[in-house]
N, C-alpha and C. Protein backbone atom coordinates (compact mmCIF):
# COMPACT_ATOMS: atom_id res chain seq x y z
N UNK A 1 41.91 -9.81 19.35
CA UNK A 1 42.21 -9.85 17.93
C UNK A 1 40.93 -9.56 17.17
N UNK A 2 41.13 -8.89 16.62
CA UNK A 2 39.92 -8.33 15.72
C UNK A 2 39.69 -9.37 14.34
N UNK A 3 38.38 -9.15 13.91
CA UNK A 3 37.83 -10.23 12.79
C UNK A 3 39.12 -9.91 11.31
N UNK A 4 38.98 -9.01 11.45
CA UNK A 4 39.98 -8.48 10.39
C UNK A 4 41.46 -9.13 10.43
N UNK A 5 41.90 -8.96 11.58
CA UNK A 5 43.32 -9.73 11.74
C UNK A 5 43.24 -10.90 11.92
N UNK A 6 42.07 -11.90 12.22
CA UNK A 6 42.34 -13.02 11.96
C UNK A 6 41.68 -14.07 11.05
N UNK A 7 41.22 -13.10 9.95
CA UNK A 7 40.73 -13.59 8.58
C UNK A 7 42.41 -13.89 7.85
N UNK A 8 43.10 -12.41 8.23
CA UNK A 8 44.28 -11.98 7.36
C UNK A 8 45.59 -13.50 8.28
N UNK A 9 45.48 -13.55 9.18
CA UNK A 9 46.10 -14.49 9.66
C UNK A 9 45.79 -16.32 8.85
N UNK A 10 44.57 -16.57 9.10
CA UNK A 10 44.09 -17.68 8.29
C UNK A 10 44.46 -17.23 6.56
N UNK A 11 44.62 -16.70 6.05
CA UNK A 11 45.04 -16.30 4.87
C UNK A 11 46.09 -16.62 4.99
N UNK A 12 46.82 -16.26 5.54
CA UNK A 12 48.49 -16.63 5.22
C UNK A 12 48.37 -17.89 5.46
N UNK A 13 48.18 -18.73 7.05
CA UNK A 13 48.05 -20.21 6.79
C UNK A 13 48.12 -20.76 5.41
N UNK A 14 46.97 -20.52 4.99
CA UNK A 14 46.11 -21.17 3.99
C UNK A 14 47.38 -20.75 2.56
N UNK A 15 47.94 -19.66 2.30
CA UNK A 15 48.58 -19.36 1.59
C UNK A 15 49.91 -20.63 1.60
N UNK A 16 50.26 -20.73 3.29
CA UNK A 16 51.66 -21.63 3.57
C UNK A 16 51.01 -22.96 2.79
N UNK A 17 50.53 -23.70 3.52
CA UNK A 17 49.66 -25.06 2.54
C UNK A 17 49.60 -25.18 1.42
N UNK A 18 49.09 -24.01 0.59
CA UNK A 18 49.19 -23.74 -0.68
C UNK A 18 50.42 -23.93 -1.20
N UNK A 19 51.65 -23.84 -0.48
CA UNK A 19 53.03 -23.97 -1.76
C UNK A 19 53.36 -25.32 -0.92
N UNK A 20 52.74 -26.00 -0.04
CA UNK A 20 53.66 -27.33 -0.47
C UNK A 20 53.18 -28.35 -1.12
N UNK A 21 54.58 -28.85 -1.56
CA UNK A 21 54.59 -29.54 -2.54
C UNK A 21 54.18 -31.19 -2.69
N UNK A 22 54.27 -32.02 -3.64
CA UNK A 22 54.43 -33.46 -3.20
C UNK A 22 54.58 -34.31 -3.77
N UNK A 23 55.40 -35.43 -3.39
CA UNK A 23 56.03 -36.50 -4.61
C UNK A 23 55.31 -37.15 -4.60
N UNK A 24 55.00 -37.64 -6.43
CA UNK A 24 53.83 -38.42 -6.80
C UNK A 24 54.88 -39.85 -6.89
N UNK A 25 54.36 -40.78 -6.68
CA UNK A 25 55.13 -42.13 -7.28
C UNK A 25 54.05 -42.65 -8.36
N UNK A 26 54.80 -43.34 -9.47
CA UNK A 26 53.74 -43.83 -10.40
C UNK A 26 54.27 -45.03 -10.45
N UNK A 27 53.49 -46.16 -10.82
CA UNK A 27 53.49 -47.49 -11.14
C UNK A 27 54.07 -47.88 -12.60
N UNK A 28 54.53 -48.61 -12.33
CA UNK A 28 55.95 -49.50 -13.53
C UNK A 28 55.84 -50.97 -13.50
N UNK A 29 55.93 -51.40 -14.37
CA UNK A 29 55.74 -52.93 -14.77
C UNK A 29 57.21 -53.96 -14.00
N UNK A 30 58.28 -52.69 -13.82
CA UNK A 30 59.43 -53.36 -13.45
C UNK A 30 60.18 -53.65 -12.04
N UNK A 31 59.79 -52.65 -11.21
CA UNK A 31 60.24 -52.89 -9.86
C UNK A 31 59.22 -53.58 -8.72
N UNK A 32 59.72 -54.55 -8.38
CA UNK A 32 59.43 -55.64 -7.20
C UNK A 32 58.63 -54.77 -5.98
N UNK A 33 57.54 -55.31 -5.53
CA UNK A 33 56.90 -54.49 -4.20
C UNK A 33 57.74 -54.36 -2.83
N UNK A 34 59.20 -55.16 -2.53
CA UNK A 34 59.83 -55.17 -2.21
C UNK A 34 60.63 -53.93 -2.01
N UNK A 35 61.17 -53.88 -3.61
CA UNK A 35 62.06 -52.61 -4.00
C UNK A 35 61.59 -51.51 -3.55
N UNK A 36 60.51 -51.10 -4.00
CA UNK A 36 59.85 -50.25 -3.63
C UNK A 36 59.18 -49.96 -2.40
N UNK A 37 59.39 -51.08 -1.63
CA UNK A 37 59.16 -50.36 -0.12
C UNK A 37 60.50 -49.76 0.22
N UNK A 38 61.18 -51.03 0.01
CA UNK A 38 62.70 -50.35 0.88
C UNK A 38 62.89 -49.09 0.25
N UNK A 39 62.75 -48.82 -0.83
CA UNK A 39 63.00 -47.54 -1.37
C UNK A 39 62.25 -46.37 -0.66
N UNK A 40 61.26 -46.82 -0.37
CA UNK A 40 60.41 -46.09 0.52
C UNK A 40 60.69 -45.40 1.60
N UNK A 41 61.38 -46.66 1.88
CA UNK A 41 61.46 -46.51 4.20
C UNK A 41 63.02 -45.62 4.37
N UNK A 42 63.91 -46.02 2.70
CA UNK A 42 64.89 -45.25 2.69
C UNK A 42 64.66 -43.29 2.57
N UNK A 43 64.33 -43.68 1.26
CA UNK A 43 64.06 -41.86 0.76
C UNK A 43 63.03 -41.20 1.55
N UNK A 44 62.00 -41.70 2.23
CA UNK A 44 60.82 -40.73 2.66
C UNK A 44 60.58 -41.22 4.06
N UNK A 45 61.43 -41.83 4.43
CA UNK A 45 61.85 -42.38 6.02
C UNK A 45 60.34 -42.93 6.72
N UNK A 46 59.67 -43.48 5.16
CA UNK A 46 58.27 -44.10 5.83
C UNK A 46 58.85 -45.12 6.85
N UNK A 47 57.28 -45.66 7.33
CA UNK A 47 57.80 -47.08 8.57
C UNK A 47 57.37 -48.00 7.59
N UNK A 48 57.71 -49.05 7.94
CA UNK A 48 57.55 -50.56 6.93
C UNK A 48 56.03 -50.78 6.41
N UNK A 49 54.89 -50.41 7.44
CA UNK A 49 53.44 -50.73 6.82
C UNK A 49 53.07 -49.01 5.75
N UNK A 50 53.59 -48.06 6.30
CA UNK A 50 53.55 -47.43 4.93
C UNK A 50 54.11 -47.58 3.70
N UNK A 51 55.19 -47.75 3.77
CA UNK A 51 55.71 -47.93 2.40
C UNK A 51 54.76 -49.24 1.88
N UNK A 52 54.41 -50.30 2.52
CA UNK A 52 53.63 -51.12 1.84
C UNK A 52 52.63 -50.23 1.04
N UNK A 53 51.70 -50.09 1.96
CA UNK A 53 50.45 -49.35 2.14
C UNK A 53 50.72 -48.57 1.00
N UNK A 54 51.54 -47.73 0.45
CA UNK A 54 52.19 -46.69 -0.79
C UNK A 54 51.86 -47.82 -1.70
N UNK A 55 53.04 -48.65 -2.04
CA UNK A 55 53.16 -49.53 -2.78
C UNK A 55 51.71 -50.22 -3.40
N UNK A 56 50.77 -50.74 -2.48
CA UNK A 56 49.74 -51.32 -2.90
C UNK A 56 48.91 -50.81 -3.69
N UNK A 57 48.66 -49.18 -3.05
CA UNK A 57 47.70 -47.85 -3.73
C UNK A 57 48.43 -47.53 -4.98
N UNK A 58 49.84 -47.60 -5.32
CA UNK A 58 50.48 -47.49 -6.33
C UNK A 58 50.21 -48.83 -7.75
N UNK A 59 50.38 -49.39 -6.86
CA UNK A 59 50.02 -50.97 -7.66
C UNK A 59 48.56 -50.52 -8.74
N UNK A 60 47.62 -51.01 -7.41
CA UNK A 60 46.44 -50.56 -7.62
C UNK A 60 45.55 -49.29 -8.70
N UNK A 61 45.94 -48.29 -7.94
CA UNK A 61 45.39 -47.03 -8.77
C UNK A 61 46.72 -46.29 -9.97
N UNK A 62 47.68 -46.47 -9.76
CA UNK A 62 48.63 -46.22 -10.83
C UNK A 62 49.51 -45.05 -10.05
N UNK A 63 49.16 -44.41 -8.82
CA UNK A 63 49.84 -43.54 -8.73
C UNK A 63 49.36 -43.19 -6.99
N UNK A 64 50.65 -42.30 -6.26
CA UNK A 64 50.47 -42.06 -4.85
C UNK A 64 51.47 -41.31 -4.35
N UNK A 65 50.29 -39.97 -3.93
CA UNK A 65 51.28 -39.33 -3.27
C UNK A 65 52.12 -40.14 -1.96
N UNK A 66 53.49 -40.06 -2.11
CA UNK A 66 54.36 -40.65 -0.93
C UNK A 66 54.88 -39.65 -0.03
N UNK A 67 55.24 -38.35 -0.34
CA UNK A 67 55.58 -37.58 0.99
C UNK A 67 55.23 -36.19 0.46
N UNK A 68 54.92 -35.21 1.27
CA UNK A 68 54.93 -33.89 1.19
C UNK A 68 55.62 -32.95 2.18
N UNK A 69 55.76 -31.51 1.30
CA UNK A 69 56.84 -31.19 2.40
C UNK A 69 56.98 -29.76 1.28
N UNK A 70 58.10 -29.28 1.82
CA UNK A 70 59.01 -28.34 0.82
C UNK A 70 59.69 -28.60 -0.18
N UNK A 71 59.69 -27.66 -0.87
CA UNK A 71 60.05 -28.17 -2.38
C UNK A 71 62.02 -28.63 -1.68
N UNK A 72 62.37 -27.94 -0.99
CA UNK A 72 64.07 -28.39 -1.04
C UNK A 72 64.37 -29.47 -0.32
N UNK A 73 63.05 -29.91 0.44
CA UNK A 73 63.00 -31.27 1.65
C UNK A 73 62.76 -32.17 0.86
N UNK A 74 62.26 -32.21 -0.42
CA UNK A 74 61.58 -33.40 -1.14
C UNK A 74 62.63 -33.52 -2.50
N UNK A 75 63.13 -32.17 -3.00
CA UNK A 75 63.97 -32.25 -3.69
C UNK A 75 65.02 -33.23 -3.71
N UNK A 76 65.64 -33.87 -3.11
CA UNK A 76 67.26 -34.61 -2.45
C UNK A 76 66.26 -36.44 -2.71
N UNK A 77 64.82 -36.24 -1.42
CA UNK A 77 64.49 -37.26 -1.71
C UNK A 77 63.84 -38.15 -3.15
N UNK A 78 63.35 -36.94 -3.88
CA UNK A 78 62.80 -37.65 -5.06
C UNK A 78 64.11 -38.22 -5.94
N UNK A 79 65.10 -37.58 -5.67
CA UNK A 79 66.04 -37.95 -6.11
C UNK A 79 66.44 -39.60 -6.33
N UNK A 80 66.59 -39.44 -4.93
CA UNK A 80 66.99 -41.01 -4.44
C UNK A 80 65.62 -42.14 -5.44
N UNK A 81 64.18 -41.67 -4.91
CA UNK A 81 63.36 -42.62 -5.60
C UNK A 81 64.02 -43.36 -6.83
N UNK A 82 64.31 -41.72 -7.82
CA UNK A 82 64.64 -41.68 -9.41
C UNK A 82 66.07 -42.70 -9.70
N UNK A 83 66.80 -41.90 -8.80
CA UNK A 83 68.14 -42.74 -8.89
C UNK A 83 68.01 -44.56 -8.45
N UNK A 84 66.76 -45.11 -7.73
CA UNK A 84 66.59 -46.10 -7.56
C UNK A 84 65.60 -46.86 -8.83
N UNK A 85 65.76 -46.42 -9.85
CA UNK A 85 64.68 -46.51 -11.13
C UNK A 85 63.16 -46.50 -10.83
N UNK A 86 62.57 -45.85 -9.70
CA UNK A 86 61.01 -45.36 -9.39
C UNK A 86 60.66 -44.01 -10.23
N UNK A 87 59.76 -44.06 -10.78
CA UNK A 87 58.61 -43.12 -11.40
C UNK A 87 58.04 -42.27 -10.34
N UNK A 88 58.74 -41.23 -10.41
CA UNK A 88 58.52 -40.09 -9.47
C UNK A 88 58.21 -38.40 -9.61
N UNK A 89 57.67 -37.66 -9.51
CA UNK A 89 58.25 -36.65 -10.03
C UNK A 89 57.54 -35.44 -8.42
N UNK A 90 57.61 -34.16 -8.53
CA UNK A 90 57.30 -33.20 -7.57
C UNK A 90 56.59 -32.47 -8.13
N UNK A 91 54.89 -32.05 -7.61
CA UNK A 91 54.32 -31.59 -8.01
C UNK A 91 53.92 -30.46 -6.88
């Protein structure tokens, strides 16, 4: 493989990475650290010490990415967050 074809190869990589996406969760005065795990382990099929682990950094800093992926893989799930009254959106 020549230098040329695998500059142009790492380019595309780097291009794929480039479009995915990722749900931010933001912090709210109203839902229980509870809620928001299970909400967690439901919509983004974390395991129980992540969704904590989310939750705390959420607490904490105001905001956390919780999953990344494709925009139509994350689409369905941010859903669920929203529909569970979590501060979510896809960036």
């Amino acid at each position: 493989m020549s230098t040329k074809e695998k500059l142009k190869e790492e380019l595309l990589l780097l291009e794929d990475e480039a479009r995915e996406n990722q749900i931010v969760l933001y912090n709210d005065d109203v839902n229980t650290f509870e809620h928001v795990i299970n909400t967690l382990i439901v919509a983004c099929e974390h395991t129980p010490e992540q969704a904590e682990q989310c939750s705390l950094i959420v607490h904490f800093k105001g905001k956390c990415t919780v999953k990344s992926g494709s925009y139509d893989d994350l689409k369905p799930r941010c859903s669920k967050l929203l529909d569970a009254g979590l501060s979510a959106e896809i960036i």
